[in-house]
Protein backbone atom coordinates (compact mmCIF):
# COMPACT_ATOMS: atom_id res chain seq x y z
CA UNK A 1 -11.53 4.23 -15.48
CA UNK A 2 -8.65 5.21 -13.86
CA UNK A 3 -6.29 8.93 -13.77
CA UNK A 4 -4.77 10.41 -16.19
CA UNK A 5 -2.70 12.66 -14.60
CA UNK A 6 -0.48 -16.20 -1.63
CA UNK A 7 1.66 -15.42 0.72
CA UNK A 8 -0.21 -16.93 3.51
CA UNK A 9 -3.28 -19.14 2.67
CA UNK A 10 -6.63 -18.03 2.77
CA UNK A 11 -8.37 -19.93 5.25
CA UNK A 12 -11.54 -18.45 5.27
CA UNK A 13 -14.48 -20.28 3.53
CA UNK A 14 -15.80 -17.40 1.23
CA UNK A 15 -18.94 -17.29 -0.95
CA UNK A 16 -18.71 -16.35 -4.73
CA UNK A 17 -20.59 -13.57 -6.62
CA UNK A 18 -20.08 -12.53 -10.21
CA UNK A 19 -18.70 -9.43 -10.84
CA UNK A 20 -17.60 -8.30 -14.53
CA UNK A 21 -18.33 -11.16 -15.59
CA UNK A 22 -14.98 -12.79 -12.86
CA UNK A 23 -16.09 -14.04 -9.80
CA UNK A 24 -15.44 -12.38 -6.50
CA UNK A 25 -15.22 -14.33 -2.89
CA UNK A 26 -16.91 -12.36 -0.16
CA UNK A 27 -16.03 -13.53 3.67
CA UNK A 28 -19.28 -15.36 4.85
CA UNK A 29 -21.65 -13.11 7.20
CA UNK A 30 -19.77 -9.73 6.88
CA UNK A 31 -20.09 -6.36 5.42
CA UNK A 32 -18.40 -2.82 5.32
CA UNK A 33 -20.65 -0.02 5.48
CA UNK A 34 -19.85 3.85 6.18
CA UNK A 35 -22.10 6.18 7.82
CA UNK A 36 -23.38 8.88 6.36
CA UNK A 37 -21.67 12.20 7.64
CA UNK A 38 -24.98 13.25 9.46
CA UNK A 39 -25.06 10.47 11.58
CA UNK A 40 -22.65 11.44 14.57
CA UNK A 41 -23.85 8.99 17.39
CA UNK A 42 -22.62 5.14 17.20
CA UNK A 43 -24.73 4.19 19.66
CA UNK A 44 -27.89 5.12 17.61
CA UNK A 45 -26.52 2.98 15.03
CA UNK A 46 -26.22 0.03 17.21
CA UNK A 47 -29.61 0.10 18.88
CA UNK A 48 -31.67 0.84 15.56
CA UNK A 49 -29.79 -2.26 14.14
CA UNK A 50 -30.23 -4.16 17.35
CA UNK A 51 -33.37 -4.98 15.86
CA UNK A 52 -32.87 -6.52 12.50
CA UNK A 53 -30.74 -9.42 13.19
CA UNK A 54 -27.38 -7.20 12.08
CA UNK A 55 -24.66 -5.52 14.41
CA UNK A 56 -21.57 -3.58 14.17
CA UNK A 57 -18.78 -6.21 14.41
CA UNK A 58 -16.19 -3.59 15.13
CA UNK A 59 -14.68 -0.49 14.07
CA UNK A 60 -12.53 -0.49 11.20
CA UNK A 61 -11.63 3.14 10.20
CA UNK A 62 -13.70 5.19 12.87
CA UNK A 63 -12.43 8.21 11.72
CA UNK A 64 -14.19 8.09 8.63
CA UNK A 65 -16.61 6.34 9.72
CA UNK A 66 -16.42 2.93 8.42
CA UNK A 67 -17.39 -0.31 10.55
CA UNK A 68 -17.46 -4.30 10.46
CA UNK A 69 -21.09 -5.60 10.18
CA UNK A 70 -22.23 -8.46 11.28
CA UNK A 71 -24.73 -9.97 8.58
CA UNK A 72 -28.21 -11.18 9.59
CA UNK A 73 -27.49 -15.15 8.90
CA UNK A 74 -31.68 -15.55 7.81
CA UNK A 75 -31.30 -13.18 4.96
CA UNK A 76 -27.93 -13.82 3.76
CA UNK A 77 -25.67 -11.30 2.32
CA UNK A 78 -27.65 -10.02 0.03
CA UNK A 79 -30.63 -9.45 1.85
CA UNK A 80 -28.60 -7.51 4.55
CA UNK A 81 -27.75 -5.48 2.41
CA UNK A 82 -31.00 -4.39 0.85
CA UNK A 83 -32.18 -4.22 4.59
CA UNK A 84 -29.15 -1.83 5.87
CA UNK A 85 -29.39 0.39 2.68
CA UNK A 86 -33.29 1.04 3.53
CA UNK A 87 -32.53 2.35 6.92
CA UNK A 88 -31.25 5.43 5.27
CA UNK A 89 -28.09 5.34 8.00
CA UNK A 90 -25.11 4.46 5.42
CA UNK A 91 -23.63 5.95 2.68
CA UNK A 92 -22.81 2.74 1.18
CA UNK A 93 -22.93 -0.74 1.80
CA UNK A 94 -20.33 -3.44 0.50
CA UNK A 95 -19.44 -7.17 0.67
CA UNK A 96 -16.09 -7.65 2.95
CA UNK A 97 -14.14 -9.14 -0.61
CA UNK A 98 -11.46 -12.03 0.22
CA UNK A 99 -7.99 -10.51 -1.22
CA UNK A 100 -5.01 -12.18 -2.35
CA UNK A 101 -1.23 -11.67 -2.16
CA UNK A 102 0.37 -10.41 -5.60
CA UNK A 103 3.79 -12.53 -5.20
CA UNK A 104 5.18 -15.36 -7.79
CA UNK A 105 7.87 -17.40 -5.40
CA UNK A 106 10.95 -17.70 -7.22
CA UNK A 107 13.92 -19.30 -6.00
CA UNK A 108 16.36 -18.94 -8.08
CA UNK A 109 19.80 -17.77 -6.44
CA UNK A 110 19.94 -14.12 -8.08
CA UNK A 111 23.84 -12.99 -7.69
CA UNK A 112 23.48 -9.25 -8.96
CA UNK A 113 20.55 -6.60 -8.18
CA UNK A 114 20.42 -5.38 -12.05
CA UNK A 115 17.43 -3.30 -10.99
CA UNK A 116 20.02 -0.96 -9.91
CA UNK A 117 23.29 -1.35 -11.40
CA UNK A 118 23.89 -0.05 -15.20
CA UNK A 119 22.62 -2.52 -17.50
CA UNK A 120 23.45 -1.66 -21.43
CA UNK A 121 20.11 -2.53 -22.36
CA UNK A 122 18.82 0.41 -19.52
CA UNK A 123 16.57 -2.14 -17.63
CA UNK A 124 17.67 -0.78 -14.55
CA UNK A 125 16.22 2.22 -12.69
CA UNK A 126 19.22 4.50 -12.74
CA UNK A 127 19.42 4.04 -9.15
CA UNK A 128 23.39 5.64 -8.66
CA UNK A 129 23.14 9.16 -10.74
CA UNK A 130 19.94 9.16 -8.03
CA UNK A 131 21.57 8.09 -5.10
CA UNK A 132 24.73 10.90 -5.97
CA UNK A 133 21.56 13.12 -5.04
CA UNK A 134 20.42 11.94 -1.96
CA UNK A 135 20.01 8.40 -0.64
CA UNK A 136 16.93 9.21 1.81
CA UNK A 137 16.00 9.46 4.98
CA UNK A 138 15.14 13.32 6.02
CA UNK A 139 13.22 15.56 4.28
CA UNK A 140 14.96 19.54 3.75
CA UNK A 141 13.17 19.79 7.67
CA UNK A 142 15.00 17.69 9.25
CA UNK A 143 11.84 15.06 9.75
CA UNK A 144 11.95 11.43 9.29
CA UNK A 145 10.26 9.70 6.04
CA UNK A 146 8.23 6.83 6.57
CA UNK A 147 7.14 4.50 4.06
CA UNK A 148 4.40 2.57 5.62
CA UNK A 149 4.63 -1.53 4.37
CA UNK A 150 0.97 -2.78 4.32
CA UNK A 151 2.34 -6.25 4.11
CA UNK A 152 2.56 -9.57 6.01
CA UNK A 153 4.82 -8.29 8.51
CA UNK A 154 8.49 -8.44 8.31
CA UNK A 155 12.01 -9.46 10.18
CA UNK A 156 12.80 -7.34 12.92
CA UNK A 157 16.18 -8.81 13.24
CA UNK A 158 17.61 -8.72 10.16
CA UNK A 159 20.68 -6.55 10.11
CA UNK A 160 20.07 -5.22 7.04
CA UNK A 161 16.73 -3.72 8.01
CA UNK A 162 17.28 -3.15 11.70
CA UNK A 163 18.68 0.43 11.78
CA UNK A 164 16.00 1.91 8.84
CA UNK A 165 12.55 0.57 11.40
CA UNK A 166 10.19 3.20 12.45
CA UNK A 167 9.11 3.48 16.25
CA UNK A 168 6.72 4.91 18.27
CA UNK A 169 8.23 6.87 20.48
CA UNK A 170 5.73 7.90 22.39
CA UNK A 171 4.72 4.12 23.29
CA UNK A 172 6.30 2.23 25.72
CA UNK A 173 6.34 -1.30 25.11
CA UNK A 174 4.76 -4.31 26.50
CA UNK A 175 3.06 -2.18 29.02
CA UNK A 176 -0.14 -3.21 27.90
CA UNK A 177 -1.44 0.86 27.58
CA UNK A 178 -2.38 2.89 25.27
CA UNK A 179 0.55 5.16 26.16
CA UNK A 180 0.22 8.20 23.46
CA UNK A 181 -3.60 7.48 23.38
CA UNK A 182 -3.62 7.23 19.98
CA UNK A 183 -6.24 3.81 19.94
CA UNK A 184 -3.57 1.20 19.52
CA UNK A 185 -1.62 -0.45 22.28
CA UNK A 186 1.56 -0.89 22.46
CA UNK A 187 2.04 0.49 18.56
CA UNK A 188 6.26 0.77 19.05
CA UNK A 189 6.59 -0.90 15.70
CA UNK A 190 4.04 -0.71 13.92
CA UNK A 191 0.21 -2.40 13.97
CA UNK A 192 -0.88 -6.00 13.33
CA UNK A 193 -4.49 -5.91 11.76
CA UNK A 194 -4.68 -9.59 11.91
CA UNK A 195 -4.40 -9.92 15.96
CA UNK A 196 -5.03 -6.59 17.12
CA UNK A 197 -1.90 -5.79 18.61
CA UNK A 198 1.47 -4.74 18.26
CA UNK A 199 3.09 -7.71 17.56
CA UNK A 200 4.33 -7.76 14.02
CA UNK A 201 4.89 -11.30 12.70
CA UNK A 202 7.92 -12.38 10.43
CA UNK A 203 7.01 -12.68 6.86
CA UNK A 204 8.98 -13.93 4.03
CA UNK A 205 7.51 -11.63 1.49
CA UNK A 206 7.31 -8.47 3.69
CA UNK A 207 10.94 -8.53 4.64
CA UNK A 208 11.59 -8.92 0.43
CA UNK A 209 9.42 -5.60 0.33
CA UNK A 210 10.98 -3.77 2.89
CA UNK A 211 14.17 -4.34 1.72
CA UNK A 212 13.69 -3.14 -1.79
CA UNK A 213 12.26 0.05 -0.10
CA UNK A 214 15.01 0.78 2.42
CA UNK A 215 17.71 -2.00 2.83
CA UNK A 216 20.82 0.09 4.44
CA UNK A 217 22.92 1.29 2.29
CA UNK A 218 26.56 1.30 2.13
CA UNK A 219 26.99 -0.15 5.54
CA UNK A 220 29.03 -3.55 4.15
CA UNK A 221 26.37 -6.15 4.51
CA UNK A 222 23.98 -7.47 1.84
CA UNK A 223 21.90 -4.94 0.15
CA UNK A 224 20.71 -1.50 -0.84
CA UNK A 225 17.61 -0.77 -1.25
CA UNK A 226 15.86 2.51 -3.41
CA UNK A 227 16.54 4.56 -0.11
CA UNK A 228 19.69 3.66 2.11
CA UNK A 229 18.10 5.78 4.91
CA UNK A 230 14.21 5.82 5.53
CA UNK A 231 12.00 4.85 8.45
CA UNK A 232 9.57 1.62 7.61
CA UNK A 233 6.45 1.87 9.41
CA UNK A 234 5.29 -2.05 9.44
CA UNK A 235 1.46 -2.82 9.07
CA UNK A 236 1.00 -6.51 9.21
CA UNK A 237 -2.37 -6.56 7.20
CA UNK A 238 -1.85 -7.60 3.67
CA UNK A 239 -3.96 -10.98 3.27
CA UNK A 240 -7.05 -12.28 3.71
CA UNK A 241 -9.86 -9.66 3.74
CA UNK A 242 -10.82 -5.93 2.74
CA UNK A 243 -11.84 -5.34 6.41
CA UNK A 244 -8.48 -6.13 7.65
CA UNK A 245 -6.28 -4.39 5.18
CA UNK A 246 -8.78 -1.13 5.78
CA UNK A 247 -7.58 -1.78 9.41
CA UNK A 248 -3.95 -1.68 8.16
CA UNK A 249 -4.78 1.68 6.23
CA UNK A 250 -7.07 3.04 8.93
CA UNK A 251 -3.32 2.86 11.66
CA UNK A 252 -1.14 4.62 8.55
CA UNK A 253 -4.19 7.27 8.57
CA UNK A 254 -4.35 7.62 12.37
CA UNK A 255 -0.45 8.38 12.28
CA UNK A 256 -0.15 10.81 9.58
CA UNK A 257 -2.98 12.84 11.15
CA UNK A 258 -1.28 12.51 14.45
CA UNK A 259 1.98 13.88 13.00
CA UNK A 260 0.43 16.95 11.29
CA UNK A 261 -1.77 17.52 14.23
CA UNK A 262 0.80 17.53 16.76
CA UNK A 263 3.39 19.38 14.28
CA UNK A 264 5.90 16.06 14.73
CA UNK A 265 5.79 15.50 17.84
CA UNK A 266 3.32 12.25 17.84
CA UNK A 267 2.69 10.31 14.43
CA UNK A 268 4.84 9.29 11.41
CA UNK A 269 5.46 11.50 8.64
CA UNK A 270 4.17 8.50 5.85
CA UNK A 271 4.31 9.63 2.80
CA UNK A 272 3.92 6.66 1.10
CA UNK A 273 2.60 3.20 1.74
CA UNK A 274 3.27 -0.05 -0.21
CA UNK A 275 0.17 -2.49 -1.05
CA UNK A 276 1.00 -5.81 -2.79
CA UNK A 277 -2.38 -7.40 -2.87
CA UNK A 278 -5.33 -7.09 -4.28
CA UNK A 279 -8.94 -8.84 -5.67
CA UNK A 280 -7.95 -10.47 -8.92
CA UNK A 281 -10.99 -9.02 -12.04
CA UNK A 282 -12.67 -6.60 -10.04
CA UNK A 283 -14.54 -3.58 -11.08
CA UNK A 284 -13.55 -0.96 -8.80
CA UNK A 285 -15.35 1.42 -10.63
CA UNK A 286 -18.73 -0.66 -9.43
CA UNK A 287 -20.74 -0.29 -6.48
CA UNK A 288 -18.79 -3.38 -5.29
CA UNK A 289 -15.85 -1.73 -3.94
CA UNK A 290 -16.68 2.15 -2.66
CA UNK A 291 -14.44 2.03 0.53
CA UNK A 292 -11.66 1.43 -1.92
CA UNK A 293 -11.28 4.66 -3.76
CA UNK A 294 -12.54 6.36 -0.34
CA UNK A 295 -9.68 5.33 2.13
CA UNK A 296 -6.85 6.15 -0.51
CA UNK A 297 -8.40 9.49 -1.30
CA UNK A 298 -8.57 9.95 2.48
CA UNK A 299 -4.96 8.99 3.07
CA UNK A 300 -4.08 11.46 0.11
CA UNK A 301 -5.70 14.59 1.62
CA UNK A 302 -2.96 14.02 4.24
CA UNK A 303 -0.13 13.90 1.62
CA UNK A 304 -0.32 9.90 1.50
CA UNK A 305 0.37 8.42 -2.16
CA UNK A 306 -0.37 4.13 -2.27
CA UNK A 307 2.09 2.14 -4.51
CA UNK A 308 -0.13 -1.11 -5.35
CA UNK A 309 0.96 -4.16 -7.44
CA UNK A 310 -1.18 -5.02 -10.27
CA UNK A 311 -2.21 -8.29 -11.16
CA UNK A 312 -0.08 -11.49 -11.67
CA UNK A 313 -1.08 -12.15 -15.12
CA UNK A 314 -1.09 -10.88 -18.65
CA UNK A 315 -4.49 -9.13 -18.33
CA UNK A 316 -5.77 -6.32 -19.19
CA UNK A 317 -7.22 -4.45 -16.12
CA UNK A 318 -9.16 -2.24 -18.69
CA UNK A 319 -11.44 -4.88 -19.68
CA UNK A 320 -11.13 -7.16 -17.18
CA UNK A 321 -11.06 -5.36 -14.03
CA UNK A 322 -8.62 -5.06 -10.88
CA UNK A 323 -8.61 -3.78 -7.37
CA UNK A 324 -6.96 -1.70 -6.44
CA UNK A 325 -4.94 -1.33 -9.40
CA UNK A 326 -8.21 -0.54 -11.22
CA UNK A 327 -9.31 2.11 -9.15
CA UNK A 328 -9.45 5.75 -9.94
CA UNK A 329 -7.84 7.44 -6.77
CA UNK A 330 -5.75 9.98 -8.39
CA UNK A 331 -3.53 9.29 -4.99
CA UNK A 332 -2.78 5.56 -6.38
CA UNK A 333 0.43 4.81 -8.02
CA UNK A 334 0.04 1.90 -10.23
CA UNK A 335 3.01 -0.37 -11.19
CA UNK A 336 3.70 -3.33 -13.69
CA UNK A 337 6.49 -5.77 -13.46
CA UNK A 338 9.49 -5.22 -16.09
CA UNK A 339 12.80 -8.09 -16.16
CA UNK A 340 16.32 -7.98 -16.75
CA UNK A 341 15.58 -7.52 -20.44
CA UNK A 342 13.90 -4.38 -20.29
CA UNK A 343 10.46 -5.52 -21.23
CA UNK A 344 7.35 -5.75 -19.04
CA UNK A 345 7.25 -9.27 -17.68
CA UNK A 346 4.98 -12.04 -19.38
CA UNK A 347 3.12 -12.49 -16.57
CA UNK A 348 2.39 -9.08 -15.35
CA UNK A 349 -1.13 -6.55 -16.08
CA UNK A 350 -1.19 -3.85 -17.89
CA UNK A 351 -3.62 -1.34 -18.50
CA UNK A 352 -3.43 1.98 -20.81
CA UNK A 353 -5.74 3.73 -18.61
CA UNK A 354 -5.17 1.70 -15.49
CA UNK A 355 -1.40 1.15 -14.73
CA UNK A 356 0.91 3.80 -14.52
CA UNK A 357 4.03 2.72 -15.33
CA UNK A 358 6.63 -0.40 -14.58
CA UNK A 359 9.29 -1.22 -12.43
CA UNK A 360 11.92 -4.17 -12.01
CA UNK A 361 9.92 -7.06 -10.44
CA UNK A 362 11.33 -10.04 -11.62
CA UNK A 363 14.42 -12.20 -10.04
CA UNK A 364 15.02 -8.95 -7.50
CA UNK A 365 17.42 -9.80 -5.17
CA UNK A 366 16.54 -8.08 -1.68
CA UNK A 367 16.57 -8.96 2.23
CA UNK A 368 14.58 -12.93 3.43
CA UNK A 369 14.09 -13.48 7.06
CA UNK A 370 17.22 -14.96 9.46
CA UNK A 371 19.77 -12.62 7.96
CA UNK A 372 19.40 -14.20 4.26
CA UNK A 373 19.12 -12.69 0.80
CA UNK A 374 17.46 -14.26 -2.34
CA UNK A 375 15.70 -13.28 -5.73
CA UNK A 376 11.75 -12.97 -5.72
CA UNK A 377 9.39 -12.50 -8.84
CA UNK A 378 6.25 -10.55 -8.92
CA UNK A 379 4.40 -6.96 -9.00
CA UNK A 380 4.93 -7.51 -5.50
CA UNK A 381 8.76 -6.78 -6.11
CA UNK A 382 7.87 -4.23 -9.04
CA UNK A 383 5.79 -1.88 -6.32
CA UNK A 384 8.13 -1.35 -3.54
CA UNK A 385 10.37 0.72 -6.18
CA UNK A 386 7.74 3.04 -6.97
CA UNK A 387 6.79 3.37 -2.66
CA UNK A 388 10.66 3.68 -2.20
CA UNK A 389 11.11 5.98 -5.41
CA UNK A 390 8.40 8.42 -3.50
CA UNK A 391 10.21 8.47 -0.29
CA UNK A 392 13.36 9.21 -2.08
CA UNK A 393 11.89 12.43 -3.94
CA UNK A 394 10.76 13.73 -0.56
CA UNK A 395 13.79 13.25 0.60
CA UNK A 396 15.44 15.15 -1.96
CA UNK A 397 12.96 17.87 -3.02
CA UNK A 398 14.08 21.36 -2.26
CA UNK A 399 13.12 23.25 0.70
CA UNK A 400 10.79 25.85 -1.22
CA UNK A 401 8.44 22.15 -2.39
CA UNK A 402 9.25 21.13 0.90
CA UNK A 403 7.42 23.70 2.66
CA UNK A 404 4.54 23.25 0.20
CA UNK A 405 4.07 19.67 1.01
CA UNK A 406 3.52 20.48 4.74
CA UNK A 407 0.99 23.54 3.85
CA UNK A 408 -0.90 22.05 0.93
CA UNK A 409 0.20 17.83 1.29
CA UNK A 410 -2.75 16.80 -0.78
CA UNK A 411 -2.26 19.19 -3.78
CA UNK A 412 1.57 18.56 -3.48
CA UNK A 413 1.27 14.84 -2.85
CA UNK A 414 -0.44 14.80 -6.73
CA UNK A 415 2.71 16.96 -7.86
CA UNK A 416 4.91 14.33 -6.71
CA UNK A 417 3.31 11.61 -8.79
CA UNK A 418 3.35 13.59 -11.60
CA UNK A 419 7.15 13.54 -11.10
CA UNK A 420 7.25 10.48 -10.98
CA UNK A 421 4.91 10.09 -13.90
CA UNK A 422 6.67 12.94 -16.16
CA UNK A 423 10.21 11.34 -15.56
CA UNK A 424 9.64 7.53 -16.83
CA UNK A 425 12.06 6.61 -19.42
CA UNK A 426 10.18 5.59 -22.54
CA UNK A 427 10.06 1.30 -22.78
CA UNK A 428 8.56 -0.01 -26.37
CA UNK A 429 7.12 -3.08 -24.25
CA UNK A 430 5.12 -0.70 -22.20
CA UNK A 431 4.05 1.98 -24.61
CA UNK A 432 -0.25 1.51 -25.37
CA UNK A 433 -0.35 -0.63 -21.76
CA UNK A 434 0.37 1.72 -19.28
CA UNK A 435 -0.49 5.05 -18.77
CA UNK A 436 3.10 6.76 -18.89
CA UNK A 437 4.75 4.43 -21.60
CA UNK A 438 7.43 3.52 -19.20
CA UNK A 439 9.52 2.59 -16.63
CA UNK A 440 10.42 4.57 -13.29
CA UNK A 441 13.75 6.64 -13.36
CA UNK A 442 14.88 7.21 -10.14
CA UNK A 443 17.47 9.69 -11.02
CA UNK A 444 15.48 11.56 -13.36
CA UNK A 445 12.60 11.82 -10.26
CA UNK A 446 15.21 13.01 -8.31
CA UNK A 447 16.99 15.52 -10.69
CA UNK A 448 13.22 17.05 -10.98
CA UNK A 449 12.56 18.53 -7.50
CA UNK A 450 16.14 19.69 -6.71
């Protein structure tokens, strides 16, 4: 099933189909499709489906080919789908599933961040012997890392977070053009897949994630996060539908292709992105949910590795199913929620085949909007370790893997997991319900590619 190696409401009206025995809500009158590699003109596309009451919506991921169709309303769903399959033009055909956030709102006034400081029970992540290391920000090049937060957007102002933001620096701002013609105007911070521009809202929960990923570090104010130094790419697209987080994904894609194409000089250098969302019981594995395993394979052919958040519940996403946690991308990084007493969290998935290992994700204290801090529960919290944990290795590899990530990034991207994989430190609580046994060790990561 798997490798081996909310936060806003959902105010669409979705319909409800039964998958793995769960049910899973579809957005009303849409569906993904991706051509089939043959087909190289759009415009075919639209006029042979000009005719049967369905149209291309929009583009979501034109690079690979993947679109927003509109459904024909006198079929339904399901007949569209028969009907677009026939015409021989797709490769596969999928509902547009509803998704939901994978955050538990705690409020409780956290005073310590235990899932880095020494705790004599070893529930932390061994964050210092790591950070003695390196504490981010360059790779042995001299380029930027980016960790890209799929999320719902996050507080530009918050002086914590200010100085680790990546921009576009070939985009002027405001201007209202496409300045470094790379399909998205006015990009300088980032992309929001909900409005189409790049305006990134404020989010509660993505300025919680961001800050476990790359709070500043020893700069006197609030907190640290897993890398004191580290550009965050922010992609406001974490809620609501598959179509718009594969719009989210689609801008991380566009900008590590840029970068490599360009050799730096247009593009981010993302190496990882953080995903803390998903579609609760779902069989990724089915022919539900093909664009899934596609765009994270895509992303990892460019060196891209996703952190996602399981579910919010003691399941089993063996049995019972879980996207994207359930997928089998070898470029996804799966992560559980572990607490303060070093045991994976009551109300947190687990999977032996599925989930790869845990990570602190309850009562983590980390950066709120207006200059605040406060403690938040969830995978959500447990993920951005694991993104963060991936910069940090990149940062601190030696030159020798360095240079191999940049000449192979795909093979070397899977090398990197396995680091992260091969270093966990062994946790009872997690041993038979997660694929490693354990809990991320930032130091040991570290220690392994120096």
């Amino acid at each position: 099933m798997h490798k081996s190696l909310g936060l806003f409401a959902l105010l669409l009206v979705g319909a409800s189909f039964s998958v793995s025995g769960r049910v899973a809500r579809v957005s009303e009158g849409n569906l993904i499709v991706k051509l089939k590699k043959d087909i190289k003109s759009i415009s075919f596309v639209r006029n042979h489906l000009s005719g049967m009451g369905t149209r291309i919506e929009k583009s979501l991921i034109p690079e690979m080919g993947i679109y927003l169709i509109k459904a024909d309303q006198s079929i339904g769903l399901q007949g569209s789908i028969s009907e677009l399959k026939s015409t021989g033009l797709f490769e596969y055909v999928q509902y547009d599933h509803l998704i939901t956030p994978r955050m538990i709102p705690n409020d409780v006034n956290f005073k310590d961040m235990w899932n880095f400081n020494v705790q004599n029970n070893g529930a932390d992540i061994s964050a210092g012997k790591a950070w003695d290391q390196s504490v981010g920000g360059k790779d042995a090049r001299g380029n930027d890392i980016v960790v890209a937060v799929v999320d719902g957007g996050v507080d530009f102002n918050h002086r914590d977070l200010v100085d680790n933001f990546w921009t576009n620096k070939n985009e002027i701002a405001g201007n209202g053009i496409d300045d470094d013609k790379n399909g998205y105007i006015d990009d300088v911070y980032g992309w929001n897949a909900y409005t189409k521009n790049g305006s990134i809202p404020s989010s509660r929960h993505g300025t919680h994630v961001a800050g476990i990923i790359g709070a500043k570090g020893n700069n006197g104010k609030d907190v640290a996060g897993v890398n004191w130094n580290v550009k965050l790419m922010t992609v406001a697209a974490s809620s609501g539908t598959t179509s718009v987080v594969l719009e989210g994904y689609g801008y991380v894609l566009k900008q590590k292709k840029l970068f490599i194409e360009s050799n730096g000089a247009k593009g981010a250098n993302v190496v990882s992105t953080n995903s803390s969302f998903g579609v609760d019981y779902a069989d990724c594995e089915s022919n539900d949910y093909p664009v899934w395993n596609d765009i994270y394979n895509e992303m990892g052919k460019y060196g891209i590795l996703s952190a996602a958040a399981t579910i919010n519940g003691n399941v089993d996403v063996d049995a019972n199913g879980d996207v994207p946690t359930g997928c089998s991308s070898p470029y996804l990084v799966t992560v559980t929620n572990t607490d303060v007493t070093n045991s994976k969290y009551s109300s947190a998935g687990y999977g032996a085949d599925s989930i790869d290992l845990g990570a602190p994700g309850t009562n983590v204290l980390s950066t709120l909007p207006s200059n605040t801090i406060g403690a938040l529960t969830g995978t959500s919290m447990a993920t951005p370790h694991v993104a963060g944990a991936i910069a940090l290795v990149h940062a601190a590899a030696k030159k020798s893997l360095n240079d191999q990530y940049y000449s192979n990034p795909a093979e070397t991207a899977l090398f990197f997991k396995q680091v992260l994989l091969d270093t966990t430190t062994a946790n009872n609580s997690l041993k038979g319900k997660t694929v490693t046994g354990g809990k991320l060790n930032l130091a040991n990561a570290v220690n392994a590619v120096k």
